[in-house]
Protein backbone atom coordinates (compact mmCIF):
# COMPACT_ATOMS: atom_id res chain seq x y z
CA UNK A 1 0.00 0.00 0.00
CA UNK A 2 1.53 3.09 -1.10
CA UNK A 3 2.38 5.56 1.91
CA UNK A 4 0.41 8.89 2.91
CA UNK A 5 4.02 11.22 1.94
CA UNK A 6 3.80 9.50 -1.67
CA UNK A 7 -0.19 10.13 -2.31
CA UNK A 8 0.90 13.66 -1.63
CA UNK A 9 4.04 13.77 -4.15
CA UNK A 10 1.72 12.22 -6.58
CA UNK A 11 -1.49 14.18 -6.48
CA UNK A 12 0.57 17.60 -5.65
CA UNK A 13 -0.25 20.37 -7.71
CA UNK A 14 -1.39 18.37 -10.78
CA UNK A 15 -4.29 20.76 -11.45
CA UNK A 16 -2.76 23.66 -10.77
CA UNK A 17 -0.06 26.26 -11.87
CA UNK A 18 3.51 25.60 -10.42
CA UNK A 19 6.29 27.77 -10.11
CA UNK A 20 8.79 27.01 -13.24
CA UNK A 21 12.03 26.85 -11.03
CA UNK A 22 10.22 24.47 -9.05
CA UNK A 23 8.86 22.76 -11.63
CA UNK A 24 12.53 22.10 -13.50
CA UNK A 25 13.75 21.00 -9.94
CA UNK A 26 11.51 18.15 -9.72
CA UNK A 27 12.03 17.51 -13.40
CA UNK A 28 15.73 16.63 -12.27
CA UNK A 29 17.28 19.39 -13.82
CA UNK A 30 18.68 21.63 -11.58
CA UNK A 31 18.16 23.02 -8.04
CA UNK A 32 15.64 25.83 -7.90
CA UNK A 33 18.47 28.30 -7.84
CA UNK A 34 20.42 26.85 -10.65
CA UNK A 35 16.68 26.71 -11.96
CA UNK A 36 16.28 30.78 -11.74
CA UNK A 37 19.91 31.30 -13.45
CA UNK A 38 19.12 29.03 -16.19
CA UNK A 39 16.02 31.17 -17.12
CA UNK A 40 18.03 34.69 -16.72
CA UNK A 41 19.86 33.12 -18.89
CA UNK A 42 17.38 32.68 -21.47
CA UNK A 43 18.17 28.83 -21.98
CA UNK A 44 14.57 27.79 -20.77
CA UNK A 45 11.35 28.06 -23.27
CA UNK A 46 7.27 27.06 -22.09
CA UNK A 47 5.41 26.92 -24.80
CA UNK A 48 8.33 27.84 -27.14
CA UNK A 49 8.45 31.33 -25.71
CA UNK A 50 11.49 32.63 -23.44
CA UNK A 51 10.76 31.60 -19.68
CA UNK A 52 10.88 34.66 -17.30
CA UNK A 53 12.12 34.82 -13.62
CA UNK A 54 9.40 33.65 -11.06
CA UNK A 55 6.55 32.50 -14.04
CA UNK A 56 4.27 29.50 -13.05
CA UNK A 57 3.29 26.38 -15.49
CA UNK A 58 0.48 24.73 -15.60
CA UNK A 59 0.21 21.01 -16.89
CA UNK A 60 0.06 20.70 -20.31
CA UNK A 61 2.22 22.92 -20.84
CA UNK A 62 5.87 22.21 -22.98
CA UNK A 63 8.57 23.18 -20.53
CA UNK A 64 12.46 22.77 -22.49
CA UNK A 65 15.55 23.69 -21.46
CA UNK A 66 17.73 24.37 -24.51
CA UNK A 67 15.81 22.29 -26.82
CA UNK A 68 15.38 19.21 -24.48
CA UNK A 69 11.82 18.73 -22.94
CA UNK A 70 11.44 18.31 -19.45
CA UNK A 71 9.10 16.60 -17.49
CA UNK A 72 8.48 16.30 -13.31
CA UNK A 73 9.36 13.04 -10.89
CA UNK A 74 6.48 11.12 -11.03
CA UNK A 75 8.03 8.74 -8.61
CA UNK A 76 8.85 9.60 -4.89
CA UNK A 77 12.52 8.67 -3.43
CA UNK A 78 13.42 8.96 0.00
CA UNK A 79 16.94 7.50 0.91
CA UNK A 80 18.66 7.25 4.59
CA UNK A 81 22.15 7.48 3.67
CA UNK A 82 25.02 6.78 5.85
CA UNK A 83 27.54 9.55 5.21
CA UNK A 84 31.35 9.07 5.72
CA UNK A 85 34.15 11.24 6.53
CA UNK A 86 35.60 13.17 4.23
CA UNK A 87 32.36 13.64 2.00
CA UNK A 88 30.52 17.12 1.37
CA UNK A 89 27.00 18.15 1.37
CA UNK A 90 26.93 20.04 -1.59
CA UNK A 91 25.21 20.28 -5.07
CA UNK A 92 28.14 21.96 -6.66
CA UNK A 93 29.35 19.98 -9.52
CA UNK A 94 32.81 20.95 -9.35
CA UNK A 95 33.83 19.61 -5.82
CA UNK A 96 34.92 15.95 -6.26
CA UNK A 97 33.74 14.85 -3.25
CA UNK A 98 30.45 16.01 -3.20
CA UNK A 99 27.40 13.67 -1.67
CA UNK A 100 25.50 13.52 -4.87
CA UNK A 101 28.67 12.96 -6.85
CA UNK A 102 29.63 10.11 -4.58
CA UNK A 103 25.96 8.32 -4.47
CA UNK A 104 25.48 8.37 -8.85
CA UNK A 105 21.98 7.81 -7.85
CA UNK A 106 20.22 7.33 -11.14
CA UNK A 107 17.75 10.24 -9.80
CA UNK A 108 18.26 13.58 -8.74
CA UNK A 109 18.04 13.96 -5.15
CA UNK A 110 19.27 16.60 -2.74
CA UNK A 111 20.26 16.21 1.01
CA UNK A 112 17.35 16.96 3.57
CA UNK A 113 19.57 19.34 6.14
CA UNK A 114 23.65 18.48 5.91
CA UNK A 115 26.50 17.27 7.97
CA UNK A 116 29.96 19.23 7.92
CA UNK A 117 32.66 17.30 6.12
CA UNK A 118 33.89 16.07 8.93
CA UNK A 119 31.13 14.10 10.17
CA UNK A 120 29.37 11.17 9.17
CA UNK A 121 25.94 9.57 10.16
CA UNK A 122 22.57 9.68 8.71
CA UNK A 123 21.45 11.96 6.21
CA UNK A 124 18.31 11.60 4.33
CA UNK A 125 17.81 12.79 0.59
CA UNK A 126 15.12 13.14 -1.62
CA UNK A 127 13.18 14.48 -4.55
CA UNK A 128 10.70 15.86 -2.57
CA UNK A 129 10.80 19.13 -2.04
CA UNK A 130 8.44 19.42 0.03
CA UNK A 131 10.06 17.18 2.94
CA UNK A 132 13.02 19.04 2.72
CA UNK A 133 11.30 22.43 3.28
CA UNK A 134 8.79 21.40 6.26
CA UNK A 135 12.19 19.14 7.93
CA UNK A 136 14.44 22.18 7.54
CA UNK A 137 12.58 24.80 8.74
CA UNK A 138 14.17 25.70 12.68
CA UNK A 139 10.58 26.71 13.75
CA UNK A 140 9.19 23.43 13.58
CA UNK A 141 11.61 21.50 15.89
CA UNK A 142 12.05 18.29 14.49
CA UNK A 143 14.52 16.15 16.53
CA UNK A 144 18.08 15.57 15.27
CA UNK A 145 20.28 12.78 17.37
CA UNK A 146 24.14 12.61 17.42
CA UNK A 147 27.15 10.62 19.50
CA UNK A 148 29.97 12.86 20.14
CA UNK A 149 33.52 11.88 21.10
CA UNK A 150 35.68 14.92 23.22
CA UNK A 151 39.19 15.08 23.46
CA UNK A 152 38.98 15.08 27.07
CA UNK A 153 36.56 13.05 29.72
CA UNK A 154 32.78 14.17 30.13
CA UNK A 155 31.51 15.48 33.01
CA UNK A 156 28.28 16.52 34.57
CA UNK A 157 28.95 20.28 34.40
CA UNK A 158 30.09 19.74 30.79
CA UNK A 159 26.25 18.00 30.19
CA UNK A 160 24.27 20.63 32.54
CA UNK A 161 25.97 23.75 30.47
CA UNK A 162 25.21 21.73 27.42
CA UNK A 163 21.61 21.29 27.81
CA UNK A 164 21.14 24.43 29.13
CA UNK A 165 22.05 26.25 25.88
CA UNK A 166 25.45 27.79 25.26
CA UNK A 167 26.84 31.11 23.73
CA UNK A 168 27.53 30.92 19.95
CA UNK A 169 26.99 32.77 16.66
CA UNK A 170 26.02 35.79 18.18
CA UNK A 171 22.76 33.87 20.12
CA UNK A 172 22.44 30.98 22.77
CA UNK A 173 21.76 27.90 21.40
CA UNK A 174 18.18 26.00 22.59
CA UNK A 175 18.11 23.80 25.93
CA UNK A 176 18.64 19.91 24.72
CA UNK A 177 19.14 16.88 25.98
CA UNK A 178 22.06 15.30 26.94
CA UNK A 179 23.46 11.94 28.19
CA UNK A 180 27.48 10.42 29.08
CA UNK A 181 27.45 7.39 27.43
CA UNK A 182 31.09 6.39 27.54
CA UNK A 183 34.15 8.40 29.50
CA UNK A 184 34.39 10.57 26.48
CA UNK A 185 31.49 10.29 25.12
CA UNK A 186 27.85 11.60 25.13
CA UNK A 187 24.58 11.84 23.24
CA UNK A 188 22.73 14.83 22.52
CA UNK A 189 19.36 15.57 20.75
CA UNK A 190 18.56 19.16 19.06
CA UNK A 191 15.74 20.76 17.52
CA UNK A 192 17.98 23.19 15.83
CA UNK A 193 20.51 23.26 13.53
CA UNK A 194 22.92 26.21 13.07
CA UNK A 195 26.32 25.99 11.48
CA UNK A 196 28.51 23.29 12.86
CA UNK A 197 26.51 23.60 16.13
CA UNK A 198 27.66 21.02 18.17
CA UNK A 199 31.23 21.51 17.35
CA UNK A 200 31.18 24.97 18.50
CA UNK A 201 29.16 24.13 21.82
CA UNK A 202 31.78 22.27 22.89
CA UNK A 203 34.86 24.59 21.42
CA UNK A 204 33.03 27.18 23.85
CA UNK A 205 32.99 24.75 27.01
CA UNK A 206 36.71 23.88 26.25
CA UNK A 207 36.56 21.07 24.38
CA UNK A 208 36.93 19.61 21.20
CA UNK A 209 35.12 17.16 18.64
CA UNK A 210 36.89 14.37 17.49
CA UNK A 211 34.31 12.23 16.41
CA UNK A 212 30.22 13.14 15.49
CA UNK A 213 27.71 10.90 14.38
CA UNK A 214 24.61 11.78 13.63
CA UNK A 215 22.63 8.39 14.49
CA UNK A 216 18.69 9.33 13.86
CA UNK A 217 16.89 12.23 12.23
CA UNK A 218 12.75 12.49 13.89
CA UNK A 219 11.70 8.82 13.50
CA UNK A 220 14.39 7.67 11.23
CA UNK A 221 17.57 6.11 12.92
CA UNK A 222 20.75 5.03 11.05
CA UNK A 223 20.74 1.68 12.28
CA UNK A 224 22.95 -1.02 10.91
CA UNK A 225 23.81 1.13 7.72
CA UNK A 226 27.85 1.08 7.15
CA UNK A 227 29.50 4.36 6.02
CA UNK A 228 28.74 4.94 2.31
CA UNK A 229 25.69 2.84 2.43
CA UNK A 230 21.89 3.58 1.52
CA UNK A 231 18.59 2.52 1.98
CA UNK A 232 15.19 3.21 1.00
CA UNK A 233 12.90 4.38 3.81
CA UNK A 234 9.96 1.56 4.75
CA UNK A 235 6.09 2.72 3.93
CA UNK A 236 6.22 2.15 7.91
CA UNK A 237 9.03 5.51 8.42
CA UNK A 238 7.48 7.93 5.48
CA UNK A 239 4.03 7.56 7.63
CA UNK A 240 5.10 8.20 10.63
CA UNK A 241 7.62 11.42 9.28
CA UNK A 242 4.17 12.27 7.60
CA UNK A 243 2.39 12.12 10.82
CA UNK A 244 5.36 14.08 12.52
CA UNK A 245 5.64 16.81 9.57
CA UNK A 246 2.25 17.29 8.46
CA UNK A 247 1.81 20.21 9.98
CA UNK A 248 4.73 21.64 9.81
CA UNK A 249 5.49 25.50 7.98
CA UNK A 250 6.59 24.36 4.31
CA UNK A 251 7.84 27.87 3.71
CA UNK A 252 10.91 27.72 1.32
CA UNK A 253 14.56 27.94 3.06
CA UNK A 254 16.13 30.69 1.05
CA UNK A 255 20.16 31.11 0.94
CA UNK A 256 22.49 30.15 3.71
CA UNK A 257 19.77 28.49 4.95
CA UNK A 258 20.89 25.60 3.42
CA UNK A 259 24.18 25.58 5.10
CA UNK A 260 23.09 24.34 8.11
CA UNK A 261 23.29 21.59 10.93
CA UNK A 262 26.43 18.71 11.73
């Protein structure tokens, strides 16, 4: 039975117009960005007319890019993906190392949130732009889970200060949860995601990452995936995210935005 997230994907927007940058994001072409520079540049046609900036299609309608028709993802993908060390979240072509580069999934897919390059752990990716929006936004509070080894032994002051919020980025970071779970390690669970948070929590305490893992994301855990590996989420995790999400702000992350989290 197909789940509640891919009725949605499927029935979304058919009968109504759709933002073109949008539209050649979910037809695999581009991001929305790269979308928006693609029609300043002229190289996108509806109808076989020049596309302008911000325009909405509605179906029926011939999209092309140069002279190549385009068409949207019909079918939903929703990956948990183990990343390793050493591996970027980024959709620029030109870094080698880049997530997408190193998955060659036969679909385009973008990360949901990212993890700095020098962390590994779960990261989920999708076509569905509408996950991504609803899961990024900080408003909504979604839980994000990670196992941290220090460079020098936890203690409970180091856990209290923690979860009580520390000083960074020009703000104070929300209370979280915390837990020692080896002599120097701990777990911790946000609801937020600024850059490189929980590396700079700890640089601000007096101590330093040497190993983060980010081991679930809401309802999805990494489980028994080894670094480099991916699965497809079960009907049983896309209803329960659509439970968790559904009414969650889908209001577009704009910019830096997407630099966010690990």
């Amino acid at each position: 039975m197909a789940n509640k997230i891919e009725k949605e994907f499927k029935n979304r927007e058919n009968k109504g117009p759709v933002r073109l940058n949008k539209y050649l994001s979910e037809a695999g072409i581009c991001s929305r960005r790269e979308a928006d520079k693609l029609i300043e540049k002229g190289l996108v046609s509806v109808d076989g007319r020049r596309a302008e900036t911000g325009m909405k299609v509605l179906p029926g309608q011939v999209v092309k890019v140069g002279s190549k028709p385009v068409a949207r993802e019909e079918e939903m993908v929703v990956l948990a993906v183990n990343k390793p060390r050493g591996i970027v979240c980024t959709e620029e072509r030109r870094e080698r190392d880049s997530i997408v580069r190193f998955l060659n999934y036969p679909r385009r897919i973008t990360y949901v949130g990212r993890l700095d390059k020098d962390s590994e752990g779960l990261l989920l990716m999708t076509n569905n732009g509408d996950i991504i929006n609803k899961m990024m936004r900080a408003g909504n509070r979604h839980e994000k889970e990670y196992k941290v080894t220090v460079d020098k032994p936890v203690t409970a002051d180091f856990l209290a200060k923690m979860s009580s919020g520390v000083a960074i980025l020009d703000t104070v970071t929300r209370p979280c949860r915390t837990e020692q779970i080896g002599k120097y390690k701990f777990r911790i669970v946000l609801t937020q995601g600024l850059n490189r948070q929980i590396r700079r929590m700890c640089e601000a305490l007096g101590y330093e990452v040497k190993e983060l893992l980010r081991t679930r994301i809401m309802n999805i855990e990494l489980g028994g995936l080894k670094p480099g590996q991916y699965r497809k989420l079960t009907d049983e995790e896309l209803n329960e995210l659509y439970e968790q999400i559904k009414d969650s702000s889908n209001e577009t992350w704009k910019g830096t935005d997407r630099k966010k989290d690990g």
